[in-house]
C-alpha atoms as a PDB file:
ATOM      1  CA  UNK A   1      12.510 -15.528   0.197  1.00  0.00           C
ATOM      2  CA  UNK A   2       8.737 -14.855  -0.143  1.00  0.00           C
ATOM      3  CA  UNK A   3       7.583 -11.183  -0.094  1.00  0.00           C
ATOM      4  CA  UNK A   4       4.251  -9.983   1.239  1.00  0.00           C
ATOM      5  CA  UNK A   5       2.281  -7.151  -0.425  1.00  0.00           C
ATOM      6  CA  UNK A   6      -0.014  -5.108   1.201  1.00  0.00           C
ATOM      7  CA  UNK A   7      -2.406  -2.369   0.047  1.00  0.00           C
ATOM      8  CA  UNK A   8      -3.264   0.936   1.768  1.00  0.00           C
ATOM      9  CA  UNK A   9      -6.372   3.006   1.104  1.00  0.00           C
ATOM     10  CA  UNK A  10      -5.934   6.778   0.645  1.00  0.00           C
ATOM     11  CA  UNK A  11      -8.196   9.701  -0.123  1.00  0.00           C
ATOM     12  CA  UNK A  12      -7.269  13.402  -1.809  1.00  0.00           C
ATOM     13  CA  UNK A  13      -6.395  15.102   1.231  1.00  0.00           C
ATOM     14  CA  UNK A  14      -4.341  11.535   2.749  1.00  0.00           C
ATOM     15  CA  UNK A  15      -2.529  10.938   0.083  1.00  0.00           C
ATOM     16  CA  UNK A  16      -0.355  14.467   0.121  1.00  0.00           C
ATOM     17  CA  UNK A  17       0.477  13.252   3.890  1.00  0.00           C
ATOM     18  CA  UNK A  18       1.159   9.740   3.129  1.00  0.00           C
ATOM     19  CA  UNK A  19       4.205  11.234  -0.136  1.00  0.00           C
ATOM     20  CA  UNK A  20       5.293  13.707   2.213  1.00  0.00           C
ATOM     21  CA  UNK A  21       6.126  11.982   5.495  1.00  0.00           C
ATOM     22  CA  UNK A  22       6.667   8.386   3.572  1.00  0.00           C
ATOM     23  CA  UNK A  23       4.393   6.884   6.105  1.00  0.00           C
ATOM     24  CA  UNK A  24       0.808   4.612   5.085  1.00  0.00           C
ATOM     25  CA  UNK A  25      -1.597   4.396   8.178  1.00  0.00           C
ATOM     26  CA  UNK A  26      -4.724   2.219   8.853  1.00  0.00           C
ATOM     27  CA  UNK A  27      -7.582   2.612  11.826  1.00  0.00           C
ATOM     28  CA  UNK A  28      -7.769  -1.399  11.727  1.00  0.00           C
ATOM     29  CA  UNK A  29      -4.722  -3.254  13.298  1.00  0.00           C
ATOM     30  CA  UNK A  30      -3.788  -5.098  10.482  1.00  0.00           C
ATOM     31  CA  UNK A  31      -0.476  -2.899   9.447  1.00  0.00           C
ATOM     32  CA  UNK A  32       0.970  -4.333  12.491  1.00  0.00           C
ATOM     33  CA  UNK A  33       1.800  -7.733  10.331  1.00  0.00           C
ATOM     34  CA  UNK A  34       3.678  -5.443   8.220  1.00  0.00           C
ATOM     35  CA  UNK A  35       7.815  -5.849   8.358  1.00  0.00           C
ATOM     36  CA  UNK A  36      10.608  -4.045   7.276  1.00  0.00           C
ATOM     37  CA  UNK A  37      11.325  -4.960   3.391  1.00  0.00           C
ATOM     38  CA  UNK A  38       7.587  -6.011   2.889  1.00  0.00           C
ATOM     39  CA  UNK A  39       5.921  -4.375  -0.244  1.00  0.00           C
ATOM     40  CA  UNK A  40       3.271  -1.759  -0.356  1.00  0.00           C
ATOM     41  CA  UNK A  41       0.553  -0.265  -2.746  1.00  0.00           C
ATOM     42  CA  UNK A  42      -1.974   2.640  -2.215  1.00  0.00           C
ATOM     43  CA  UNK A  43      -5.341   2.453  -3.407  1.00  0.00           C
ATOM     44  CA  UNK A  44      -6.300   5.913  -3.839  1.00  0.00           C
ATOM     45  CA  UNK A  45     -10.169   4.741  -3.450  1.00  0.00           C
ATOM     46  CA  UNK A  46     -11.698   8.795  -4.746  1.00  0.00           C
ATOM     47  CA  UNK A  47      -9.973   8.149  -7.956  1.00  0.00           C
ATOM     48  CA  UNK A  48      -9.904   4.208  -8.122  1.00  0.00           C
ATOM     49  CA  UNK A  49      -6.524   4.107  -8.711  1.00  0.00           C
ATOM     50  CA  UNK A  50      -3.929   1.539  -7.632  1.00  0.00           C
ATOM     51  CA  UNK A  51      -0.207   2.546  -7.197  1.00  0.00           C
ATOM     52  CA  UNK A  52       2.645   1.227  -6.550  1.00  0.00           C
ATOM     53  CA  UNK A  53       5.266   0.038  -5.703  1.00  0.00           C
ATOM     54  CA  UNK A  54       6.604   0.659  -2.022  1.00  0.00           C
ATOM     55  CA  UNK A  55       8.480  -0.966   0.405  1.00  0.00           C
ATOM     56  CA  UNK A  56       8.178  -0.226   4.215  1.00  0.00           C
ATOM     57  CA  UNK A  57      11.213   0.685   5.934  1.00  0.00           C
ATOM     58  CA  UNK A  58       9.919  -0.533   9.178  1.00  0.00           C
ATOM     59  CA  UNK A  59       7.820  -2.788  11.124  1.00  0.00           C
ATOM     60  CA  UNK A  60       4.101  -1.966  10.973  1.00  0.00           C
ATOM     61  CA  UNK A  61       3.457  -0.323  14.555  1.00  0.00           C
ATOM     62  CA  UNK A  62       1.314   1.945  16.346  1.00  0.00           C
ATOM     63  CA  UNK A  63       1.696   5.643  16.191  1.00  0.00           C
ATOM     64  CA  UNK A  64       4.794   5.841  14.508  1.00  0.00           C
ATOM     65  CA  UNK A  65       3.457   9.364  13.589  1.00  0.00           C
ATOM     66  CA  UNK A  66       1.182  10.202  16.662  1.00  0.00           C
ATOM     67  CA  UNK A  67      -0.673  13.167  15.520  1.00  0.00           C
ATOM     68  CA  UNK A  68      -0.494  12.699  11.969  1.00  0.00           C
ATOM     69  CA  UNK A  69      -4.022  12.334  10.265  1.00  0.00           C
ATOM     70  CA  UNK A  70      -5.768  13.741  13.891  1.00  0.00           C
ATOM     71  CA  UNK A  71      -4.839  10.206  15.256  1.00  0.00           C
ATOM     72  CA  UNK A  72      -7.394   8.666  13.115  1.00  0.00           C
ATOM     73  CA  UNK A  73      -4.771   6.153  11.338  1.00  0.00           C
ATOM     74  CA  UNK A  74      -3.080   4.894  14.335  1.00  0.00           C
ATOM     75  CA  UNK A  75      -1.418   1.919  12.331  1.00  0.00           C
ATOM     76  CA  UNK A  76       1.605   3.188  10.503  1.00  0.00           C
ATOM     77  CA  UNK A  77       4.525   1.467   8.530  1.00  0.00           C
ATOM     78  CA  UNK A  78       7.460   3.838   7.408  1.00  0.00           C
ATOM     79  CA  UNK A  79       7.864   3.749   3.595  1.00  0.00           C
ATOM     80  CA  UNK A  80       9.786   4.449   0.645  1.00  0.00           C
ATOM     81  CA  UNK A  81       9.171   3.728  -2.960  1.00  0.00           C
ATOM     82  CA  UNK A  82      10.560   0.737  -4.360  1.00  0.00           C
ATOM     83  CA  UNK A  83      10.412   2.127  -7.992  1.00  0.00           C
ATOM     84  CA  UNK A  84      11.329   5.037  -9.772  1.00  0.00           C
ATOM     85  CA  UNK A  85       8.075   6.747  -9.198  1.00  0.00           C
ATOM     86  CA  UNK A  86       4.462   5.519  -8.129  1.00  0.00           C
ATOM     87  CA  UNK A  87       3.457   3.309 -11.168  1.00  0.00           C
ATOM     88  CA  UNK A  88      -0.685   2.395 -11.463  1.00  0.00           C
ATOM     89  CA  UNK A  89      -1.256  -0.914 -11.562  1.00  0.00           C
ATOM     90  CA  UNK A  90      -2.691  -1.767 -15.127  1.00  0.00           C
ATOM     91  CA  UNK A  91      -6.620  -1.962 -15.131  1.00  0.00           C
ATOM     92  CA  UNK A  92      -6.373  -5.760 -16.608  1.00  0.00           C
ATOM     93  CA  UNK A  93      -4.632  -6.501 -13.145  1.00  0.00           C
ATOM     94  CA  UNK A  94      -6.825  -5.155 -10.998  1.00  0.00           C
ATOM     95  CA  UNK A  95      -9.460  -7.978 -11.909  1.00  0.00           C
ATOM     96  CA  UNK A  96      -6.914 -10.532 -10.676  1.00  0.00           C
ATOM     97  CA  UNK A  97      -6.414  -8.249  -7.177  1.00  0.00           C
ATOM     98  CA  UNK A  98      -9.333  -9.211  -4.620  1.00  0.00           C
ATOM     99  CA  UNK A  99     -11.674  -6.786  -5.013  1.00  0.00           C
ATOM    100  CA  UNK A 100     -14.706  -6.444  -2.521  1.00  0.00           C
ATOM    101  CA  UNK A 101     -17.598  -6.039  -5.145  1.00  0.00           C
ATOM    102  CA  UNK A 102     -19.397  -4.699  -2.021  1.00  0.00           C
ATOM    103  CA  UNK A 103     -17.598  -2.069  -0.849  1.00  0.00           C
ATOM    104  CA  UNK A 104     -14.972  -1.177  -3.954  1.00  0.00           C
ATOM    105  CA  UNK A 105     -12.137  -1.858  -1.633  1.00  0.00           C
ATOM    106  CA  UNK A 106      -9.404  -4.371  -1.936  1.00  0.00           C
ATOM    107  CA  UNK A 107      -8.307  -7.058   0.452  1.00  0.00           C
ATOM    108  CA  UNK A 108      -5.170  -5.844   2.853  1.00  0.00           C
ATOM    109  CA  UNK A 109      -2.878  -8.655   1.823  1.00  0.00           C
ATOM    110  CA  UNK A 110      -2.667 -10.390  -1.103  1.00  0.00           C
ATOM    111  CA  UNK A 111      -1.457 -14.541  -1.333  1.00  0.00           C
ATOM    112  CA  UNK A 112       2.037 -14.737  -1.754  1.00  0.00           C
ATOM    113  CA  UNK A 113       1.948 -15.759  -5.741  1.00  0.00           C
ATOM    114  CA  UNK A 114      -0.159 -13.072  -6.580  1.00  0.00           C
ATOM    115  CA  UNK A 115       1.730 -10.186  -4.895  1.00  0.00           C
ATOM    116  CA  UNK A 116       4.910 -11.936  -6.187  1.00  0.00           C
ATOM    117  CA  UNK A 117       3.743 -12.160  -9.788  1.00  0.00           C
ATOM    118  CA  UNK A 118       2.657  -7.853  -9.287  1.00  0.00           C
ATOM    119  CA  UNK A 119       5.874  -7.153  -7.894  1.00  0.00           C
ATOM    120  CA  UNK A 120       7.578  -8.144 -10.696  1.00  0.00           C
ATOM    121  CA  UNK A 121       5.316  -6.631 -12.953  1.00  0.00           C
ATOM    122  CA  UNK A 122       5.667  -3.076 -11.454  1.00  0.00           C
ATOM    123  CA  UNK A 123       9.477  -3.396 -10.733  1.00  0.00           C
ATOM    124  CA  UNK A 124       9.749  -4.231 -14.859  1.00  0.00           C
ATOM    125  CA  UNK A 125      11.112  -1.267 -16.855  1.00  0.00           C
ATOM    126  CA  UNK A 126       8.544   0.796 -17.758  1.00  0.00           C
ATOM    127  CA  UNK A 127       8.349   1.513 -21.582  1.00  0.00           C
END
């Protein structure tokens, strides 16, 4: 069964929302590809940290949270993590991840053998 991994982008002040109400939000549409079992990162972009791993609970939709973030992040998927607690992804990984050299963001979605190979990677026992 193939699994698809998406990545969310979170700030200081998003990130406490996102851990408390186990809910990742966008402002572009894209979330709503999202289904229940897919799994999730957050790139924290003020740090430049990637973490992982999550799994969304729900479809992607809009609203699921209405007045969470002032409405700014309209795209929501429910979450919950998928590990024992949010793992970075190591820095020799990122490389390998997609990222815009333009804009220091990542892609959304990552290919199918890429996100399979990180899954496994952060669902490994952590030494």
């Amino acid at each position: 069964m193939k699994q698809a991994l998406f990545i969310f982008e979170c700030s200081s002040t998003t990130y406490i929302d996102c851990m408390e109400k186990s809910l990742f939000g966008s402002n572009k549409p894209w979330p709503l590809e999202i289904k229940t079992g897919d799994y999730l990162l957050l790139h924290h972009y003020e740090i430049g940290g990637l973490l992982g791993l999550w799994q969304a609970t729900s479809n992607g939709g809009r609203n699921l949270v209405p007045k969470i973030w002032a409405g700014k992040f309209p795209f929501q998927v429910r979450v919950k993590l998928a590990i024992l607690k949010p793992t970075e992804v190591p820095p020799k990984v990122l490389a390998d991840l997609g990222i815009n050299a333009a804009t220091g963001r990542f892609e959304n979605s990552l290919d199918e053998e890429l996100a399979a190979e990180l899954i496994r990677a952060l669902q490994a026992p952590q030494a």
